[in-house]
N, C-alpha and C. Protein backbone atom coordinates (compact mmCIF):
# COMPACT_ATOMS: atom_id res chain seq x y z
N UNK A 1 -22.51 129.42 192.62
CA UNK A 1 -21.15 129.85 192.85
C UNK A 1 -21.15 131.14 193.67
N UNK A 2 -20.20 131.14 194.33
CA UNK A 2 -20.12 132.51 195.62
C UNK A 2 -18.66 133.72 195.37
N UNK A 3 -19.37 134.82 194.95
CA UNK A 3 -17.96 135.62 194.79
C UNK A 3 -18.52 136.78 195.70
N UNK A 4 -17.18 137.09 196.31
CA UNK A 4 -17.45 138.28 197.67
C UNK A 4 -16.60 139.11 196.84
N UNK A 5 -17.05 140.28 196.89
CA UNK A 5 -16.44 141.60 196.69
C UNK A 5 -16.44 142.65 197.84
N UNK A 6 -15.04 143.22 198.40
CA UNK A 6 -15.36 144.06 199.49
C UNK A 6 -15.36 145.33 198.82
N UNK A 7 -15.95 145.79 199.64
CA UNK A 7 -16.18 147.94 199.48
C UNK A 7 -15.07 148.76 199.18
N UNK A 8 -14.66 149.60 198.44
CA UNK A 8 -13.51 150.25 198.43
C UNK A 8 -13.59 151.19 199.20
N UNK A 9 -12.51 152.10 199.82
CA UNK A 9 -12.58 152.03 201.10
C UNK A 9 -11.63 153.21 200.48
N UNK A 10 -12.56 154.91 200.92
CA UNK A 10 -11.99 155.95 200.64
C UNK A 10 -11.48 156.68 201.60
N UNK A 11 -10.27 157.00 202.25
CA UNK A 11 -9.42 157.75 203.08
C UNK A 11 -10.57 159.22 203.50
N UNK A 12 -10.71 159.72 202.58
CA UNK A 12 -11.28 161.16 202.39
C UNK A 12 -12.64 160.83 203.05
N UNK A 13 -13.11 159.71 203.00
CA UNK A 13 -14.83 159.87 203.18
C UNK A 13 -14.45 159.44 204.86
N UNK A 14 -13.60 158.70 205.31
CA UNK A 14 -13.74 158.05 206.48
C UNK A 14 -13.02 159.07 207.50
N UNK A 15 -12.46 160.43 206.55
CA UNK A 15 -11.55 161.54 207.83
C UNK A 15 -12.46 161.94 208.11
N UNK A 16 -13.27 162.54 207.60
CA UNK A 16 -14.73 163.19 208.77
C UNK A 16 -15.12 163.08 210.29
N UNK A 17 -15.99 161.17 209.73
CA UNK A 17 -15.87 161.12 211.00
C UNK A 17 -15.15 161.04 211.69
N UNK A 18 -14.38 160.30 211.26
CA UNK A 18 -12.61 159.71 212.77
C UNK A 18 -12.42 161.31 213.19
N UNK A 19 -12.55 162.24 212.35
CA UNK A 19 -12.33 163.65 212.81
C UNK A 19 -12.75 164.09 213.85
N UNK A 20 -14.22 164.30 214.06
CA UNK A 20 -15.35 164.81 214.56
C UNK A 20 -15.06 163.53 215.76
N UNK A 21 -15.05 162.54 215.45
CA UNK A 21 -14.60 161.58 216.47
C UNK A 21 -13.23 162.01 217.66
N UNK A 22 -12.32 162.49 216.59
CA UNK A 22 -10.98 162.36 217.73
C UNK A 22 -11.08 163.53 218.40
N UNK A 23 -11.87 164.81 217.55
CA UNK A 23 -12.19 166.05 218.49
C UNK A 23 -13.22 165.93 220.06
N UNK A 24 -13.99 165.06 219.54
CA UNK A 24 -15.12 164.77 220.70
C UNK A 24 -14.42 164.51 221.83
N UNK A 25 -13.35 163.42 221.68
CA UNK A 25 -13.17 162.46 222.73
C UNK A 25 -11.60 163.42 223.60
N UNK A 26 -10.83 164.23 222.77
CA UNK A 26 -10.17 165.60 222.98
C UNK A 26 -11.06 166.55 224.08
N UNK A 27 -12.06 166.95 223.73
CA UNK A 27 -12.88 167.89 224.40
C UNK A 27 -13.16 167.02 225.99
N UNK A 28 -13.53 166.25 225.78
CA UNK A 28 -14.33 165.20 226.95
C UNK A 28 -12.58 165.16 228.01
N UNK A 29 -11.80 164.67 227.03
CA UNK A 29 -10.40 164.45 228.15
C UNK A 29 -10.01 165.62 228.71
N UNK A 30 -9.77 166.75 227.88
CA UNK A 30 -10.04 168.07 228.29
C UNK A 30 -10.84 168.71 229.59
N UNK A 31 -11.87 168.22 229.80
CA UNK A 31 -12.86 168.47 230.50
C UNK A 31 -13.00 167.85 231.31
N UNK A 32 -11.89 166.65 231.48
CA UNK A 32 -11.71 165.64 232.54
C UNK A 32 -12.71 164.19 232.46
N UNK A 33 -13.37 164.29 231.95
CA UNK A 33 -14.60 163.42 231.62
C UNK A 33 -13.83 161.98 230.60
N UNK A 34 -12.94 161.57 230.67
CA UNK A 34 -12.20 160.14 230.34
C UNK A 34 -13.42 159.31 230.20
N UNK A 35 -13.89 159.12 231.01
CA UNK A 35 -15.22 157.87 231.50
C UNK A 35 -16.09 158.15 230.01
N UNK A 36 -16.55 159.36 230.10
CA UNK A 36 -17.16 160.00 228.78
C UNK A 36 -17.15 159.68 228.15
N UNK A 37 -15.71 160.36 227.87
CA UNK A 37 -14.72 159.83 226.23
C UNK A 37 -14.98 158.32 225.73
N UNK A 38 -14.93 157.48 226.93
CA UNK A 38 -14.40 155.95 226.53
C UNK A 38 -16.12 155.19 226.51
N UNK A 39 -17.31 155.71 227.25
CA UNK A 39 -17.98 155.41 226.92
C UNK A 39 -19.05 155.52 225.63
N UNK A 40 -18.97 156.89 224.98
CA UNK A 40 -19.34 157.17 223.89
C UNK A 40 -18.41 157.32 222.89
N UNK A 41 -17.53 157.21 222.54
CA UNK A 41 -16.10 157.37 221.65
C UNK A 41 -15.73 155.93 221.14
N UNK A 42 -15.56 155.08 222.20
CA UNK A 42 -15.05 153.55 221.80
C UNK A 42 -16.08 152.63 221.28
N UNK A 43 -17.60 152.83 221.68
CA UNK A 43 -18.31 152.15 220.82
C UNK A 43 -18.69 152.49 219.03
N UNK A 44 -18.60 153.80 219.00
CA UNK A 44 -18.70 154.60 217.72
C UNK A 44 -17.24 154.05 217.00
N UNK A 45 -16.42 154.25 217.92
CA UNK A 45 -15.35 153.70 216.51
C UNK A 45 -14.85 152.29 216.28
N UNK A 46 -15.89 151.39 217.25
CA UNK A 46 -15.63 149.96 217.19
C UNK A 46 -16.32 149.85 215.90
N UNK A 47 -17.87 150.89 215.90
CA UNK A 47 -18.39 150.27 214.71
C UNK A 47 -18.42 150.67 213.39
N UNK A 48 -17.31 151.90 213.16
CA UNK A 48 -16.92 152.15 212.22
C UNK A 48 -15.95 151.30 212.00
N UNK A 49 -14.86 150.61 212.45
CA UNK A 49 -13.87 149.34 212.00
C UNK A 49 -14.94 148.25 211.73
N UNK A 50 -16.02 148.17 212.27
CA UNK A 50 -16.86 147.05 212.01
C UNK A 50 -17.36 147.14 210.77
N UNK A 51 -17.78 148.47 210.24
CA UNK A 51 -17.64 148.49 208.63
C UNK A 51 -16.76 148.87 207.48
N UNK A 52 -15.75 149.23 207.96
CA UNK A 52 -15.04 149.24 207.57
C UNK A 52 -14.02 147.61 207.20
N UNK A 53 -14.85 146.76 207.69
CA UNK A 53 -13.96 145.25 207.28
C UNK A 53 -15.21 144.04 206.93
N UNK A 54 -16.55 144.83 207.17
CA UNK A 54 -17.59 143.97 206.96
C UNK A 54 -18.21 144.75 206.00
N UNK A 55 -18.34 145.83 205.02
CA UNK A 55 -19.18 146.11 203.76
C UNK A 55 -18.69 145.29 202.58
N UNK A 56 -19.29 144.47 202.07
CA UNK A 56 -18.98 143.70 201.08
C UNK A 56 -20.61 143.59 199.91
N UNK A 57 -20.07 142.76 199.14
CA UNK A 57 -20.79 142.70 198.26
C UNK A 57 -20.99 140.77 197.63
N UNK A 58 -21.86 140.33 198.06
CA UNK A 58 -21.73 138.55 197.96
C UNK A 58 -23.00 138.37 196.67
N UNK A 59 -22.26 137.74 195.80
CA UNK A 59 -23.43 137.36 194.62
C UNK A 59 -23.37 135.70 194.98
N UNK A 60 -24.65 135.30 194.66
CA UNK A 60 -25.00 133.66 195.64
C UNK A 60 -25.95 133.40 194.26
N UNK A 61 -25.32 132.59 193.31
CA UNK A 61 -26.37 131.84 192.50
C UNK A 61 -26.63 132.80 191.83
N UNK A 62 -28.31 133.15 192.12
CA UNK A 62 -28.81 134.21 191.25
C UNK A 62 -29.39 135.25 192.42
N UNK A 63 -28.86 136.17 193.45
CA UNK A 63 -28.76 136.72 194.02
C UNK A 63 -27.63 137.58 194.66
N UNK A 64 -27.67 138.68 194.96
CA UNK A 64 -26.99 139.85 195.22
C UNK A 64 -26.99 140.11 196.85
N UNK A 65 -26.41 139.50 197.43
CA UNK A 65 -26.56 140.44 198.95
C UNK A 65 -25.30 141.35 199.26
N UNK A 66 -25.84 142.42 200.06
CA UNK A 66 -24.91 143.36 200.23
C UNK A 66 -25.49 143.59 201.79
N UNK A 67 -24.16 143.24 202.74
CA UNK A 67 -23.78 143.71 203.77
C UNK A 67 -23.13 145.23 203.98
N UNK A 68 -23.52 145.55 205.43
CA UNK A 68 -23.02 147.00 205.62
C UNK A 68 -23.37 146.77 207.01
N UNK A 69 -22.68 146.57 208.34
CA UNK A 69 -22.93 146.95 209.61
C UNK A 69 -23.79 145.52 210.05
N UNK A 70 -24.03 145.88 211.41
CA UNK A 70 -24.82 144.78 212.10
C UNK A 70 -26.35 145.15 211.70
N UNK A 71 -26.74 143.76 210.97
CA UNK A 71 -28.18 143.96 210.72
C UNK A 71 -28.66 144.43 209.66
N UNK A 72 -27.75 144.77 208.77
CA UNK A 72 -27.85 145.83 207.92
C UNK A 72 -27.68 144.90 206.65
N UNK A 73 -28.23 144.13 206.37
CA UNK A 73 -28.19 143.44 205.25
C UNK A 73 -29.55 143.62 203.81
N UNK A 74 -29.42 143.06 202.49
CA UNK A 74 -30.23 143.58 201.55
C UNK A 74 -29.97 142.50 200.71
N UNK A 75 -30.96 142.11 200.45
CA UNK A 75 -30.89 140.67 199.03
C UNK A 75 -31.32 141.45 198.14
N UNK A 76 -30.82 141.60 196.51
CA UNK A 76 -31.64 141.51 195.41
C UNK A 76 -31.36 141.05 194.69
N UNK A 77 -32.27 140.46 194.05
CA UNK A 77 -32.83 139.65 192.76
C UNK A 77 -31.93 139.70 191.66
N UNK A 78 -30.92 138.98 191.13
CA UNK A 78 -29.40 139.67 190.00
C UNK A 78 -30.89 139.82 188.73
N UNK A 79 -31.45 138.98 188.57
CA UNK A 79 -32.26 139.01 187.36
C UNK A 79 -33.32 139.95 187.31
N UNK A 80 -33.64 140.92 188.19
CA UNK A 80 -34.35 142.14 188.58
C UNK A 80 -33.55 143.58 188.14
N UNK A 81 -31.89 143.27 188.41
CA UNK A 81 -31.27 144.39 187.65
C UNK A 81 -31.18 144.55 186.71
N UNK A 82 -31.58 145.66 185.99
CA UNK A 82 -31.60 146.39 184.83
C UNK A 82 -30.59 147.21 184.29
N UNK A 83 -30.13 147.88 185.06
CA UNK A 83 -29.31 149.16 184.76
C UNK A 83 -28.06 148.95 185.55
N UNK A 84 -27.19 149.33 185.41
CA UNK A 84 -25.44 149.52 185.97
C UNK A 84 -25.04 151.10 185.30
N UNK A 85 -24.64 151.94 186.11
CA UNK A 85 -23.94 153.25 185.96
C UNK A 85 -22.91 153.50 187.22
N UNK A 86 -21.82 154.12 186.28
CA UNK A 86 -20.91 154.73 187.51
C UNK A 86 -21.60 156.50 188.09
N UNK A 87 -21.26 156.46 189.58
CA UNK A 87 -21.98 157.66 189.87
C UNK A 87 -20.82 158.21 191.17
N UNK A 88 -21.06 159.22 191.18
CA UNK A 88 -20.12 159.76 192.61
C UNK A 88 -21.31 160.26 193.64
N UNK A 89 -22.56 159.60 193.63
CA UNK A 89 -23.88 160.64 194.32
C UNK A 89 -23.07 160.38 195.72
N UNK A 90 -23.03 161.09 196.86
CA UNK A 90 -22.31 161.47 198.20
C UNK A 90 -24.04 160.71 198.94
N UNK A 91 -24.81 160.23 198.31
CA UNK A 91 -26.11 159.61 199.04
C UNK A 91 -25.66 159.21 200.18
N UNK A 92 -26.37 158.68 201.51
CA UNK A 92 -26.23 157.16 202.35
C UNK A 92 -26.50 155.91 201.71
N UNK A 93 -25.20 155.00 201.49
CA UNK A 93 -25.33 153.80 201.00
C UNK A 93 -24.25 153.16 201.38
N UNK A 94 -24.50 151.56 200.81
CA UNK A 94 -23.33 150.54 201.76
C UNK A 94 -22.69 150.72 200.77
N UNK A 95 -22.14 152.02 201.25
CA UNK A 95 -20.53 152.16 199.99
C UNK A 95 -19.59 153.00 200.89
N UNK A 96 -18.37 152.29 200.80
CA UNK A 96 -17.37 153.40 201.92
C UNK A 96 -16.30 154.26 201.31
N UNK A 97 -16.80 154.68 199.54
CA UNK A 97 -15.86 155.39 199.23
C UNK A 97 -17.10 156.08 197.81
N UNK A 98 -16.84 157.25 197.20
CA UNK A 98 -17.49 157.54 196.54
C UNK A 98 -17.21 157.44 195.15
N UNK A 99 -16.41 156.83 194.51
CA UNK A 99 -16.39 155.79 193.58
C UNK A 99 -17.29 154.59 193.48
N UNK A 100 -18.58 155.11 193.07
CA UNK A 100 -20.13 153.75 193.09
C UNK A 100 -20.45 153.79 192.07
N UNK A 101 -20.76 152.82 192.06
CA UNK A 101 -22.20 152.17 190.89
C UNK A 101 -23.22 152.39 191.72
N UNK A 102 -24.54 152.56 190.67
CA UNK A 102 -25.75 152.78 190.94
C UNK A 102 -26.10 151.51 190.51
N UNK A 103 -27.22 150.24 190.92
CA UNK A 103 -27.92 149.19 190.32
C UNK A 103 -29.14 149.44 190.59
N UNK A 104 -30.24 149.84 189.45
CA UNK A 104 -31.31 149.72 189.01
C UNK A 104 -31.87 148.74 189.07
N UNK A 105 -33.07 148.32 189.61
CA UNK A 105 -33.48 147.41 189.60
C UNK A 105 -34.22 147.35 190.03
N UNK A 106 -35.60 146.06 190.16
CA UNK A 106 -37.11 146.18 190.19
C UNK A 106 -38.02 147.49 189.28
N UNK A 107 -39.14 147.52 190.22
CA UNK A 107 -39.61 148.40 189.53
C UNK A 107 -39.45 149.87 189.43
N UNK A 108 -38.93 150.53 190.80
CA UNK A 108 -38.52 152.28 190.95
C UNK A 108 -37.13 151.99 191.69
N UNK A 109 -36.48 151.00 191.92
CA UNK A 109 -35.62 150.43 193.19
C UNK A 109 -34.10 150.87 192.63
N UNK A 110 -32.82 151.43 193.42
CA UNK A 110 -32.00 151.73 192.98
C UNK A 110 -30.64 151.52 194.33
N UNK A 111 -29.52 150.89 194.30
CA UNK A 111 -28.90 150.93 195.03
C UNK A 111 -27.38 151.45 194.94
N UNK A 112 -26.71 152.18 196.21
CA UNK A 112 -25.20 152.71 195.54
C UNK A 112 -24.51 151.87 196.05
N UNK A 113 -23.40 150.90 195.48
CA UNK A 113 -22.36 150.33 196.04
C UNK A 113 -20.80 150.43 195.11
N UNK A 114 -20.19 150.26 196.39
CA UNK A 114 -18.65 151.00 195.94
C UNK A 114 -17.79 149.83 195.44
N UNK A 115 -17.85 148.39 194.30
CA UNK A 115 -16.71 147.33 194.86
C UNK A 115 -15.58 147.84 194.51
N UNK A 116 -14.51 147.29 195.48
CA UNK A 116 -13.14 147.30 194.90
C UNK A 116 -12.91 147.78 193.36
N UNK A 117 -13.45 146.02 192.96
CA UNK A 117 -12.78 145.72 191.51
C UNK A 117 -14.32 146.09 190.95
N UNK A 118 -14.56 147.13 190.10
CA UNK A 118 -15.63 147.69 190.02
C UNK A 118 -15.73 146.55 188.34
N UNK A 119 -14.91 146.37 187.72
CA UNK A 119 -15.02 145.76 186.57
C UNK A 119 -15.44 144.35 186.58
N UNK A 120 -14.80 143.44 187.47
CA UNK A 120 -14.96 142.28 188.03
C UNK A 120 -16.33 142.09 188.46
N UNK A 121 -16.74 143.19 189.40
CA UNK A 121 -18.26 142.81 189.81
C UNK A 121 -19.05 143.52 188.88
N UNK A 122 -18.98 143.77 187.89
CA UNK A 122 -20.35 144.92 186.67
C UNK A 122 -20.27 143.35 185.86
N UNK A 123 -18.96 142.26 185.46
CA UNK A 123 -19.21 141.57 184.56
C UNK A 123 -19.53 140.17 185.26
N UNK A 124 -19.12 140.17 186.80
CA UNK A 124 -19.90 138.97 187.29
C UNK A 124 -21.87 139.03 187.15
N UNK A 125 -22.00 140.73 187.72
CA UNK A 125 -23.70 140.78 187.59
C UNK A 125 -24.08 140.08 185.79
N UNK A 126 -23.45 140.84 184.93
CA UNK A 126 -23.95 140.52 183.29
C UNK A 126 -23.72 139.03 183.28
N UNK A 127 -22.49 137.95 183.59
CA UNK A 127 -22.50 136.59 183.54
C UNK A 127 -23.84 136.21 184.18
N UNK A 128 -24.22 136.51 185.25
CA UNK A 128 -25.51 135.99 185.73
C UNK A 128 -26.80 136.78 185.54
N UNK A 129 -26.96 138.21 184.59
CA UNK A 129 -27.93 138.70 183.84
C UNK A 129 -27.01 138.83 182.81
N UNK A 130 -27.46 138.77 181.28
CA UNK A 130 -26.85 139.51 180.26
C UNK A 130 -28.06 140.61 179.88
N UNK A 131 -29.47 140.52 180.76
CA UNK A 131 -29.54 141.85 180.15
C UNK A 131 -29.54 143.11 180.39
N UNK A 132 -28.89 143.20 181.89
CA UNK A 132 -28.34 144.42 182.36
C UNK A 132 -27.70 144.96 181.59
N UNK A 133 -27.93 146.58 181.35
CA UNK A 133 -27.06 147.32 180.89
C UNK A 133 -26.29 148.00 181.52
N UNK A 134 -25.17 148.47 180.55
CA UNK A 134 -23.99 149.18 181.49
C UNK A 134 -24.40 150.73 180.69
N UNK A 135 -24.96 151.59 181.86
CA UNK A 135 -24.51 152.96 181.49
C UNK A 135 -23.48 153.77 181.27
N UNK A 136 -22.99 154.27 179.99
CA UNK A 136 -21.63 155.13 180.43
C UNK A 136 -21.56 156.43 181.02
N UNK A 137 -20.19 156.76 181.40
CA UNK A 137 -20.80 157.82 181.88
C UNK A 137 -20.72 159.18 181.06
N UNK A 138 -21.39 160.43 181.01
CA UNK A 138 -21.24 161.43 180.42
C UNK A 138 -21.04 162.62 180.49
């Protein structure tokens, strides 16, 4: 059975860049340099909309893949996870808001992802492990 969960998707984490973005491409028009602007500016924010509509989270059977960007894909093992905790770590991960779970799993292996419905996907992983645990938080 196939359930997609997309990324929740935090305002605050994504002003940065668009920030640093709309200043760049300001300076460059400024400076007359348009060509600039549109050559380094429009690919950067094609591929921030590109994750911004492609980070998801797909459980397949007895597997976990998590998309993030072109290429950027990660299978793991649902029956390899161990652990589930909520975390706010600001890490790099295919999470677009800092509302994450941490999933433990293998032997030192740990991943941050943000779903939507954070409840929906902690009890789809336990339907297909029950012996993941859920950490609370403290």
């Amino acid at each position: 059975m196939k359930q997609v969960f997309k990324s929740k998707i935090s305002v605050g984490l994504m002003l940065l860049p668009l920030s640093l973005l709309f200043v760049v491409a300001l300076l460059f028009v400024y400076e007359g340099l348009l060509w600039l602007a549109l050559v380094l500016c429009v690919p950067v924010l094609l591929y921030i909309g590109h994750l911004l509509l492609n980070t998801r989270y797909t459980l397949l059977d007895d597997k976990l893949q998590v998309s993030c960007g072109w290429g950027n894909e990660k299978t793991i093992d649902i029956q390899s996870i161990k652990e589930i905790s909520e975390t706010r770590n600001p890490r790099s991960a295919p999470a677009l808001s800092l509302d994450r779970l941490e999933l433990k799993y293998g032997r030192f292996d740990a991943i941050l992802l943000s779903p939507q419905d954070k409840q929906a996907f902690i009890h789809a992983l336990q339907q297909a492990n029950p012996a993941i645990v859920l950490k609370s938080k403290t």
